[in-house]
C-alpha atoms as a PDB file:
ATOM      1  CA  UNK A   1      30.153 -27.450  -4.698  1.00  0.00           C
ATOM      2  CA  UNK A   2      26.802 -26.735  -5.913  1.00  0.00           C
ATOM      3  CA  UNK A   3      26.567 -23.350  -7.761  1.00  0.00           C
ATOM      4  CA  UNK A   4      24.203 -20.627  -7.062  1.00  0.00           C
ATOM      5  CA  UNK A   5      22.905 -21.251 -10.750  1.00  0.00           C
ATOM      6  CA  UNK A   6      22.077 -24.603 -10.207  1.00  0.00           C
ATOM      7  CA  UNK A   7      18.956 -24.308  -8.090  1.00  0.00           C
ATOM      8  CA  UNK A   8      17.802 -21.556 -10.762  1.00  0.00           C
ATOM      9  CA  UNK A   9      18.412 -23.802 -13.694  1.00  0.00           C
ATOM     10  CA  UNK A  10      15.847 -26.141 -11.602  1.00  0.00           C
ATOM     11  CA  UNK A  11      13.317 -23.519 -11.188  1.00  0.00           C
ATOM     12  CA  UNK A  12      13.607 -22.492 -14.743  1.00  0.00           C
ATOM     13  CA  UNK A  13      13.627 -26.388 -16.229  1.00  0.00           C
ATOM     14  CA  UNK A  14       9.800 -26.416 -13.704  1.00  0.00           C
ATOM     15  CA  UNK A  15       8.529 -22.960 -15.540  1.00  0.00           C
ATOM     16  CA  UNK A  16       9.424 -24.588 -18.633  1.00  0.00           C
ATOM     17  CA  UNK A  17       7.923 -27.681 -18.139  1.00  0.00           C
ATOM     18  CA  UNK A  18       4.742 -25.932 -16.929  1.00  0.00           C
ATOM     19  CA  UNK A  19       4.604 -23.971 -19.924  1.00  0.00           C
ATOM     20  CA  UNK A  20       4.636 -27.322 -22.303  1.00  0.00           C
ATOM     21  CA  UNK A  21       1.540 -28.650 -20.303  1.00  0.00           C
ATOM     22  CA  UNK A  22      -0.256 -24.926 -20.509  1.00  0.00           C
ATOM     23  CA  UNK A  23       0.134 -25.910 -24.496  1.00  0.00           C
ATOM     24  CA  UNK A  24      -0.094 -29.687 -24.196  1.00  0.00           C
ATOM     25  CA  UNK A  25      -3.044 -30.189 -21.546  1.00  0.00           C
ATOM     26  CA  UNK A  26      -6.445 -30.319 -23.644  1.00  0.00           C
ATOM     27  CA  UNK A  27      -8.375 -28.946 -20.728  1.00  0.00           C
ATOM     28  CA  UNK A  28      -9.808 -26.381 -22.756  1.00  0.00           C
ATOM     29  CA  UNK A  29     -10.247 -22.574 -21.559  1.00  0.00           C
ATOM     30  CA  UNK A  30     -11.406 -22.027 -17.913  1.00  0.00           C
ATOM     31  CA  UNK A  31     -14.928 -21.004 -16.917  1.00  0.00           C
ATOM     32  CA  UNK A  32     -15.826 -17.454 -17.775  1.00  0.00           C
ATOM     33  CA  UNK A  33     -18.213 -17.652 -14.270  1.00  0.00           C
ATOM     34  CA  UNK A  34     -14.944 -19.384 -12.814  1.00  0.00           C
ATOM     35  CA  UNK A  35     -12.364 -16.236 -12.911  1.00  0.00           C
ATOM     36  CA  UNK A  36     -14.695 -13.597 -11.623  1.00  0.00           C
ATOM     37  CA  UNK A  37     -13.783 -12.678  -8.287  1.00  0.00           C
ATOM     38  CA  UNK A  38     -15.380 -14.864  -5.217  1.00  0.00           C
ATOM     39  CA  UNK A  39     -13.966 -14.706  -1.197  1.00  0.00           C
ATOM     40  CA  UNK A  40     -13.133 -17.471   0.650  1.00  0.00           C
ATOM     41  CA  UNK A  41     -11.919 -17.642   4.178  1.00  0.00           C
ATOM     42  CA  UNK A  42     -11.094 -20.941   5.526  1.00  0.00           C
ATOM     43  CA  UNK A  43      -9.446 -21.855   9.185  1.00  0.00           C
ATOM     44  CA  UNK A  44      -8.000 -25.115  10.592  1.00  0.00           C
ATOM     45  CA  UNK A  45      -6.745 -26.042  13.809  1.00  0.00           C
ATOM     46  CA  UNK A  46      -4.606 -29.869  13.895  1.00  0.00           C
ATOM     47  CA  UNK A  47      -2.773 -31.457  15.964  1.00  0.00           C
ATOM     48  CA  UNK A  48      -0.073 -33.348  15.651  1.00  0.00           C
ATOM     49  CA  UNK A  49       1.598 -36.457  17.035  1.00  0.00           C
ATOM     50  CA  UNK A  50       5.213 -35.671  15.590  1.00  0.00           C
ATOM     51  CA  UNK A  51       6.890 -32.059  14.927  1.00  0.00           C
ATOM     52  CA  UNK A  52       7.676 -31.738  11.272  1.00  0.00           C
ATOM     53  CA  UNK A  53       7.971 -29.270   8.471  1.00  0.00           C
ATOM     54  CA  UNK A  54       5.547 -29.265   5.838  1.00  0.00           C
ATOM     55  CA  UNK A  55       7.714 -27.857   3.441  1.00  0.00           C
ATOM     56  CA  UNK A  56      10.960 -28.971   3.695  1.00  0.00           C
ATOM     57  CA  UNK A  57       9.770 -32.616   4.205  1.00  0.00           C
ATOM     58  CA  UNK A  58      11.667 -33.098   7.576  1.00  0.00           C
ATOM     59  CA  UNK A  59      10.051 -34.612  11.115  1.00  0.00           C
ATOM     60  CA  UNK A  60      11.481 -32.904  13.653  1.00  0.00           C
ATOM     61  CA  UNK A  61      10.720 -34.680  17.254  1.00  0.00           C
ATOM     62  CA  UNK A  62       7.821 -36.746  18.881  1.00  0.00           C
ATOM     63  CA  UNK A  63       6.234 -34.048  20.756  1.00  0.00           C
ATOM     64  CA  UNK A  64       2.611 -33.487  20.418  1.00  0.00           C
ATOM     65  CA  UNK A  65       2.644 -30.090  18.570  1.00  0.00           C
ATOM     66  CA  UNK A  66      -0.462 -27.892  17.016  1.00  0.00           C
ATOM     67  CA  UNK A  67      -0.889 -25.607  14.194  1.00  0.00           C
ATOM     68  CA  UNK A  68      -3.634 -23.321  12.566  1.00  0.00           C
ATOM     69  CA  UNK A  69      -3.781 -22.046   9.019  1.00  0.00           C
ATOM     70  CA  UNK A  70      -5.715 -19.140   8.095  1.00  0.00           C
ATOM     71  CA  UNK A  71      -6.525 -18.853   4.354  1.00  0.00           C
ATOM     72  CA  UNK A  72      -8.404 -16.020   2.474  1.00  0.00           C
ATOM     73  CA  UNK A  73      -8.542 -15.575  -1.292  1.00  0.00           C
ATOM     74  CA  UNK A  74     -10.120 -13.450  -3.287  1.00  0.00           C
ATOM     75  CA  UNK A  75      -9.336 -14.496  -6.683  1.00  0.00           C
ATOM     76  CA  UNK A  76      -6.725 -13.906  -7.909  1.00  0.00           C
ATOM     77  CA  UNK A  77      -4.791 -12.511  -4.640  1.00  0.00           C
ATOM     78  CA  UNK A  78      -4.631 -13.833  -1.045  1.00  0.00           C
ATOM     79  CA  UNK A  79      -3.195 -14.470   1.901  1.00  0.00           C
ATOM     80  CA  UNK A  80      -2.534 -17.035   4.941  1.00  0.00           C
ATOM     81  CA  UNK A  81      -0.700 -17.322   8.075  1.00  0.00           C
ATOM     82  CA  UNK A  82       0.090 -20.425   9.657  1.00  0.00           C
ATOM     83  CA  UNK A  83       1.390 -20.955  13.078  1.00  0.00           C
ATOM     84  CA  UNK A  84       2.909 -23.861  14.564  1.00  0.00           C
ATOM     85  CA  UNK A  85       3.352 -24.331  18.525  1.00  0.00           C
ATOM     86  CA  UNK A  86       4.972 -27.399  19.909  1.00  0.00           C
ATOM     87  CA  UNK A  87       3.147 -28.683  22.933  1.00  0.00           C
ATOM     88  CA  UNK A  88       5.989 -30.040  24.970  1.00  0.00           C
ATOM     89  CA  UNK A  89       8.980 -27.638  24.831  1.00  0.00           C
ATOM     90  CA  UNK A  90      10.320 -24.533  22.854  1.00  0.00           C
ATOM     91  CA  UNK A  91      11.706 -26.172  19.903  1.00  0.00           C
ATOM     92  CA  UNK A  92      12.238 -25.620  16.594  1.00  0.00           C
ATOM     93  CA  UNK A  93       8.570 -26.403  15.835  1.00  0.00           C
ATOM     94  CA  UNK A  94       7.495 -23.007  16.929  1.00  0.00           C
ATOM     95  CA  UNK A  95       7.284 -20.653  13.951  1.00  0.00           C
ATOM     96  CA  UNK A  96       4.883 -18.164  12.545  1.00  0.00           C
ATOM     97  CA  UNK A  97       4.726 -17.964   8.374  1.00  0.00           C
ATOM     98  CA  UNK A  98       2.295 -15.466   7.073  1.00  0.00           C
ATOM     99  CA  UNK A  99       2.062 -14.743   3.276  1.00  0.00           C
ATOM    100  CA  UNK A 100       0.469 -13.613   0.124  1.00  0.00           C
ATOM    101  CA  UNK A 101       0.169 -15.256  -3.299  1.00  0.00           C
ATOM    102  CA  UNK A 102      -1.566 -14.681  -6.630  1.00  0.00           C
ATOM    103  CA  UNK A 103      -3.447 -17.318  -8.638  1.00  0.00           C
ATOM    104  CA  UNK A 104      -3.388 -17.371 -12.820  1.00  0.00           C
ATOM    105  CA  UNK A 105      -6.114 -20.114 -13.679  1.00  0.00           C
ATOM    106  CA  UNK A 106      -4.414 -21.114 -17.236  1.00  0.00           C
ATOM    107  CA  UNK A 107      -7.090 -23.286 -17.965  1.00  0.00           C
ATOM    108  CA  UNK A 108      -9.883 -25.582 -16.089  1.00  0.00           C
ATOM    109  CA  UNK A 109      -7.509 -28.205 -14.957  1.00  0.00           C
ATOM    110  CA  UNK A 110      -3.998 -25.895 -14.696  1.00  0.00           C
ATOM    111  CA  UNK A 111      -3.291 -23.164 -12.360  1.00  0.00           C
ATOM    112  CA  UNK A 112      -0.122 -21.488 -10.911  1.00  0.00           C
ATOM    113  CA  UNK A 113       0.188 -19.638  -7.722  1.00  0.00           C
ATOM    114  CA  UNK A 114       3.066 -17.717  -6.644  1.00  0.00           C
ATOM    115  CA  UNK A 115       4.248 -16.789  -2.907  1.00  0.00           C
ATOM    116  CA  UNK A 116       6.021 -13.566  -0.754  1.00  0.00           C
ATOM    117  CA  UNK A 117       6.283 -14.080   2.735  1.00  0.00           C
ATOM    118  CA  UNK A 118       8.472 -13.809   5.845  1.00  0.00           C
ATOM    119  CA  UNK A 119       8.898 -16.987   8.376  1.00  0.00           C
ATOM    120  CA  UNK A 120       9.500 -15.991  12.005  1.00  0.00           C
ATOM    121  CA  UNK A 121      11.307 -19.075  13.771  1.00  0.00           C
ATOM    122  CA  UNK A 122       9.926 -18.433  17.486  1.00  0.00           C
ATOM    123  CA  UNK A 123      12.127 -21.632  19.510  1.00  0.00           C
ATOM    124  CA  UNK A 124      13.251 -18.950  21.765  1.00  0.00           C
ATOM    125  CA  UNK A 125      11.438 -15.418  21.558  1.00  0.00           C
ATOM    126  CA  UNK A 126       8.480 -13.930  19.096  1.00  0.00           C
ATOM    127  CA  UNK A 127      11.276 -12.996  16.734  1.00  0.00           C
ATOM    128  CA  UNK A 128      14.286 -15.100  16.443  1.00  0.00           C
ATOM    129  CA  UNK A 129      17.316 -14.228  14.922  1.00  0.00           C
ATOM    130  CA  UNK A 130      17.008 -17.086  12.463  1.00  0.00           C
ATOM    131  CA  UNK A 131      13.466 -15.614  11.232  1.00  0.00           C
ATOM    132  CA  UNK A 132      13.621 -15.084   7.691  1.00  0.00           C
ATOM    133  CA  UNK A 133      12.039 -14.264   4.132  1.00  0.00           C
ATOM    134  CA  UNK A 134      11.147 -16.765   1.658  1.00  0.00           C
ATOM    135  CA  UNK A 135       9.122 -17.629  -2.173  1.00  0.00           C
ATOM    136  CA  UNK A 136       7.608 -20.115  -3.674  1.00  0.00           C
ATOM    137  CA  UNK A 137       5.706 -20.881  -6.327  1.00  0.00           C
ATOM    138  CA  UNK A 138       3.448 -23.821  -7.144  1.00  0.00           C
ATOM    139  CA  UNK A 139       1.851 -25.754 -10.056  1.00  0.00           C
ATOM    140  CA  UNK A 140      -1.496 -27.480  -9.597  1.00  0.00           C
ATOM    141  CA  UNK A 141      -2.939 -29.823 -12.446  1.00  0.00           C
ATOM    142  CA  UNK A 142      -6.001 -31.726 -11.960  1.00  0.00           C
ATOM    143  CA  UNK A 143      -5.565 -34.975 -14.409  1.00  0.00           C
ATOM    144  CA  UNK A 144      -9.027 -35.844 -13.524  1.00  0.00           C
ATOM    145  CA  UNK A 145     -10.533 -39.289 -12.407  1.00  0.00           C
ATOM    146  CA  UNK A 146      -9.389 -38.697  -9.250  1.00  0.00           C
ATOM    147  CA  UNK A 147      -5.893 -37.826  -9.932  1.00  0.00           C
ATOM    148  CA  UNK A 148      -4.074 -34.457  -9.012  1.00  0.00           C
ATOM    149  CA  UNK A 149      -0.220 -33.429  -9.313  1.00  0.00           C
ATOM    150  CA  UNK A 150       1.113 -30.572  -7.448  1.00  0.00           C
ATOM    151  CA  UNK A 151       5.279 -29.063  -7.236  1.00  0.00           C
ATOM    152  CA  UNK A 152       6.085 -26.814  -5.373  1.00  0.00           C
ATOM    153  CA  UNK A 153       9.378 -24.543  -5.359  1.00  0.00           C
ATOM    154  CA  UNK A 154      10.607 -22.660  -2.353  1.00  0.00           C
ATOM    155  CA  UNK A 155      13.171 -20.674  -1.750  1.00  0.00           C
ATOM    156  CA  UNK A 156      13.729 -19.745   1.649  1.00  0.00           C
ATOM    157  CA  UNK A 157      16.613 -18.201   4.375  1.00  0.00           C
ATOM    158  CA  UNK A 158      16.441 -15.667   1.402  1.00  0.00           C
ATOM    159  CA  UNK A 159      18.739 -12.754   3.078  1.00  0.00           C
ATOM    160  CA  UNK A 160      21.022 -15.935   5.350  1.00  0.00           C
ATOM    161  CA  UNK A 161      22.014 -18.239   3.080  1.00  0.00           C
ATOM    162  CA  UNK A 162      19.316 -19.069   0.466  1.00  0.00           C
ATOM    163  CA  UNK A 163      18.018 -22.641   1.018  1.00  0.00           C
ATOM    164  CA  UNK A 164      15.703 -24.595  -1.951  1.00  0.00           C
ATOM    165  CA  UNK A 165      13.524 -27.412  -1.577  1.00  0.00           C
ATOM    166  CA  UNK A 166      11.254 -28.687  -4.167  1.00  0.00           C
ATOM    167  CA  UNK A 167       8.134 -30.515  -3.379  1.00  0.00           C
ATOM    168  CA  UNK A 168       6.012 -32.954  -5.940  1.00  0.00           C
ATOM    169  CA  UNK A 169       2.833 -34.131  -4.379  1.00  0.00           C
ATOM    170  CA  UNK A 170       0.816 -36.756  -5.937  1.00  0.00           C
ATOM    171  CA  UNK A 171      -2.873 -37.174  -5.213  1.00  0.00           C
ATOM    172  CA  UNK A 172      -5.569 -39.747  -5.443  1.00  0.00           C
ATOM    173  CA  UNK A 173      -8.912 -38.987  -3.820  1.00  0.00           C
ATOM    174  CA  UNK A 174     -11.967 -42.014  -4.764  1.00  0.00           C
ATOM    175  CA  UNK A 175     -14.748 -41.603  -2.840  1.00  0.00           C
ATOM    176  CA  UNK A 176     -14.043 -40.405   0.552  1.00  0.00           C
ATOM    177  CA  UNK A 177     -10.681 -41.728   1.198  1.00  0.00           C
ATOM    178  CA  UNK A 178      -7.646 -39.245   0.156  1.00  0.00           C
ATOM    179  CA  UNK A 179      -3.932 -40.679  -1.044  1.00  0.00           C
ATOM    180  CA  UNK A 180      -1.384 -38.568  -0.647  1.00  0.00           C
ATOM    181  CA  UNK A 181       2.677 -38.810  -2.024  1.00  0.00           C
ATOM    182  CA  UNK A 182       5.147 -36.510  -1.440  1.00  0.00           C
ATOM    183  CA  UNK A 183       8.517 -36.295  -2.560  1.00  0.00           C
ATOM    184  CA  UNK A 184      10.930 -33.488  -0.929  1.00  0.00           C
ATOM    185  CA  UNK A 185      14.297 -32.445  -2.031  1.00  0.00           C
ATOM    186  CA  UNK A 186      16.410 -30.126  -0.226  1.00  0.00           C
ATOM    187  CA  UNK A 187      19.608 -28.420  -0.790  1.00  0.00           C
ATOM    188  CA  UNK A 188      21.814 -25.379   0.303  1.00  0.00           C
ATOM    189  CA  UNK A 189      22.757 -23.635  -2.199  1.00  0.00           C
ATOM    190  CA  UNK A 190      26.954 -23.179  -2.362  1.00  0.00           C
ATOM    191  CA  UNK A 191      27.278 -26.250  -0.721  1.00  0.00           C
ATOM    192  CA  UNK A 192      27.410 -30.256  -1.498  1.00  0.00           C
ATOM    193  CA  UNK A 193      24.578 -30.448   0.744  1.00  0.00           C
ATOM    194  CA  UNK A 194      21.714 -32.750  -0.943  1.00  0.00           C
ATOM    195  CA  UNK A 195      19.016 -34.414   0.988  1.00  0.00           C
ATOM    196  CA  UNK A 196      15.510 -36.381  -0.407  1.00  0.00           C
ATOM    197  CA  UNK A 197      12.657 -37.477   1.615  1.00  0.00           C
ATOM    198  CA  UNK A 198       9.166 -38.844   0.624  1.00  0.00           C
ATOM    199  CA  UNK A 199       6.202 -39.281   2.547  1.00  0.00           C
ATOM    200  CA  UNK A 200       3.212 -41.767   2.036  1.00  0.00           C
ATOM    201  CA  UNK A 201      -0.140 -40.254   3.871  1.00  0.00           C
ATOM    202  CA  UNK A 202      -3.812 -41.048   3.804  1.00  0.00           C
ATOM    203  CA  UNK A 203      -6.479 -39.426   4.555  1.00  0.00           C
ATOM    204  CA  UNK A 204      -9.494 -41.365   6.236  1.00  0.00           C
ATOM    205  CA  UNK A 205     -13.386 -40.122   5.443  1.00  0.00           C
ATOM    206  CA  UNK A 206     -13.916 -36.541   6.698  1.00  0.00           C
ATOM    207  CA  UNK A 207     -17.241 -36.484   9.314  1.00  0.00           C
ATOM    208  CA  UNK A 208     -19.088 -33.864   8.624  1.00  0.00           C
ATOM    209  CA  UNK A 209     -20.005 -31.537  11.888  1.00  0.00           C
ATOM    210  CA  UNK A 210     -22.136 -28.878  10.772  1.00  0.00           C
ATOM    211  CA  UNK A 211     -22.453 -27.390   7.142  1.00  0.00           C
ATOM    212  CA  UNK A 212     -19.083 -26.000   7.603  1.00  0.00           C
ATOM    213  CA  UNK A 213     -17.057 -27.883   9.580  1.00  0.00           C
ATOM    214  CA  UNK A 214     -15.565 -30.982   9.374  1.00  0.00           C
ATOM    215  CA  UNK A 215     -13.048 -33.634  10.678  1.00  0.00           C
ATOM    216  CA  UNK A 216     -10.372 -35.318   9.223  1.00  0.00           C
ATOM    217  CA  UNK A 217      -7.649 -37.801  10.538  1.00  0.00           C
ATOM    218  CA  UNK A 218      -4.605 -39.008   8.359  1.00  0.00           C
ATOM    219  CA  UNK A 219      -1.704 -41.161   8.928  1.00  0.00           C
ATOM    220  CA  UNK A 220       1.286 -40.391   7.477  1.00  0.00           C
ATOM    221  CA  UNK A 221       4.874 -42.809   6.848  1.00  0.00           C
ATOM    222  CA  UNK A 222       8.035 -40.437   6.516  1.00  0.00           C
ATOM    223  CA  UNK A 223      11.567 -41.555   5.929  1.00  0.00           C
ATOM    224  CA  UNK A 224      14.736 -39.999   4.185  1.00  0.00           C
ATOM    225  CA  UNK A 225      16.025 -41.467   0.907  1.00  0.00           C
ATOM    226  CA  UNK A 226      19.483 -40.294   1.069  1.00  0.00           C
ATOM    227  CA  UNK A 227      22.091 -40.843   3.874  1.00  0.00           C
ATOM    228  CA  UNK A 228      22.443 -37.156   4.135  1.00  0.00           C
ATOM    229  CA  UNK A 229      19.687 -35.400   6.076  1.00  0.00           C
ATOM    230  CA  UNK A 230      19.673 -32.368   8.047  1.00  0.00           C
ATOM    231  CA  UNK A 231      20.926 -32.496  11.920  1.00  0.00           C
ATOM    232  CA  UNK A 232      17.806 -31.805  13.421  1.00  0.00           C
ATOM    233  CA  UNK A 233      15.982 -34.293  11.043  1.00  0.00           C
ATOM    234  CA  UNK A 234      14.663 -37.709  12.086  1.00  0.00           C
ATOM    235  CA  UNK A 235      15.611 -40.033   9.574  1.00  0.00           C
ATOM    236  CA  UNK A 236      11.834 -41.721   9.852  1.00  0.00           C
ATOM    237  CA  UNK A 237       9.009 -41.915  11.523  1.00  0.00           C
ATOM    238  CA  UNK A 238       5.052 -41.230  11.603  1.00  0.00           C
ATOM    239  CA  UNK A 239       2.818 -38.582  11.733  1.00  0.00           C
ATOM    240  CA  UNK A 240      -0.839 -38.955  12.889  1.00  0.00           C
ATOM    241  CA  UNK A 241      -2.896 -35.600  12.582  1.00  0.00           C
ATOM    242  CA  UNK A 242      -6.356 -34.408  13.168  1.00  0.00           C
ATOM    243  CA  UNK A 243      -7.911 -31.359  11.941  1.00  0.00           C
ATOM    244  CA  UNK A 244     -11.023 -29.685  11.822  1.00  0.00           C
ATOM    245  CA  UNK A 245     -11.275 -27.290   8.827  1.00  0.00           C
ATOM    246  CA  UNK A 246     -13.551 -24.381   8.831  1.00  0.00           C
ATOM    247  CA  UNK A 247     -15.265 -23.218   5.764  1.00  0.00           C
ATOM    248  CA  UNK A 248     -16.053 -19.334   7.494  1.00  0.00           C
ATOM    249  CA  UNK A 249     -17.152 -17.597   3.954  1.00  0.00           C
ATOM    250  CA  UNK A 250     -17.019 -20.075   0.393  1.00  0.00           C
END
């Protein structure tokens, strides 16, 4: 059995670990112009070729689903909502997931943002019965040449049966092409119930449609280290997406 402790004593090994590289990382101090307050307001549409959850590093179905993400920040607060509506059927796909975060820039290269929010599951009315809060927070560091780390921990299902998932995302951008890692792992806490995926994506040239809109297509490889996975998990598969992001005010 897994303790309720143990997914803590992971969070709190991350916060340590980003407090070594807040000490270790010689990125100097940030920007004095870079930490005064600036708004930015950002929305993309996508579709998708496969349901999945960004999150929780799980594909879902083949149905042809869409999603939009609204993002505003005005450093260092913020908020987003993202909805996802699967195109074929009412399915677990369909969710709304609005929340705020806050941003501490620690220095030009490291930041940490943490999240509140509430996730509505909507397979079967606006509000399901499943719908629940969750929080996260996230470390970004910018190793330059190209190379950026992210990790991500969420806790979610927070009032149901708390569920954690930890995200690392590796990144390498040269030129115009974008690579993209991820590494998921999942657990419910109280329970022997383990599950890693990882997920190879990349990012083709955006083309540029006006001064604030672009498009970008990726094409993604998922598939499920572990035997155990969640029932309503495909153990592998692809993901093709295309989005158009929005730059409204930046």
């Amino acid at each position: 059995m897994i303790s309720p402790g143990k997914p803590i004593a992971i969070y709190l090994l991350w916060v340590t670990f980003l407090s070594i590289l807040t000490v270790t990382v010689n990125a100097g101090d940030p920007n004095p112009k870079d930490t005064l307050s600036r708004s930015t307001l950002s929305v993309t549409p996508r579709i998708n070729s496969t349901g999945h959850f960004p999150f929780t590093g799980a594909l879902i179905n083949h149905h042809i689903n869409a999603d939009i993400n609204i993002f505003y920040e005005r450093r260092p607060v913020g908020f987003f909502v993202f909805w996802s509506k699967d195109l074929v059927e009412k399915s677990i796909v369909n969710y709304l997931q609005p929340g705020v975060f806050a941003t501490l820039q620690l220095s030009s290269k490291l930041k940490v943002r943490a999240f509140f929010g509430y996730l509505l599951s909507q397979a079967e009315s606006f509000h399901d019965p499943d719908s629940d809060y969750y929080t996260a927070g996230t470390m970004y560091l910018d190793l330059g040449h190209g190379f950026r780390i992210e990790n991500t921990a969420l806790f979610y299902d927070l009032t149901q049966g708390t569920k954690f998932a930890d995200r690392l995302l590796l990144v390498w951008q040269k030129g115009k092409v974008k690579v993209d890692f991820y590494l998921w792992h999942r657990m419910v806490l109280n329970e022997d119930n383990h599950a890693t995926s990882a997920m190879l994506a990349l990012t083709f040239p955006q083309i540029r449609i006006s001064n604030k809109t672009t498009l970008l297509f990726s094409s993604s490889y998922q598939a499920y280290l572990t035997a155990n996975r969640p029932s309503w998990a495909l153990e592998k598969g692809f993901l093709f997406s295309l989005a158009v992001p929005i730059a409204v005010v930046n």
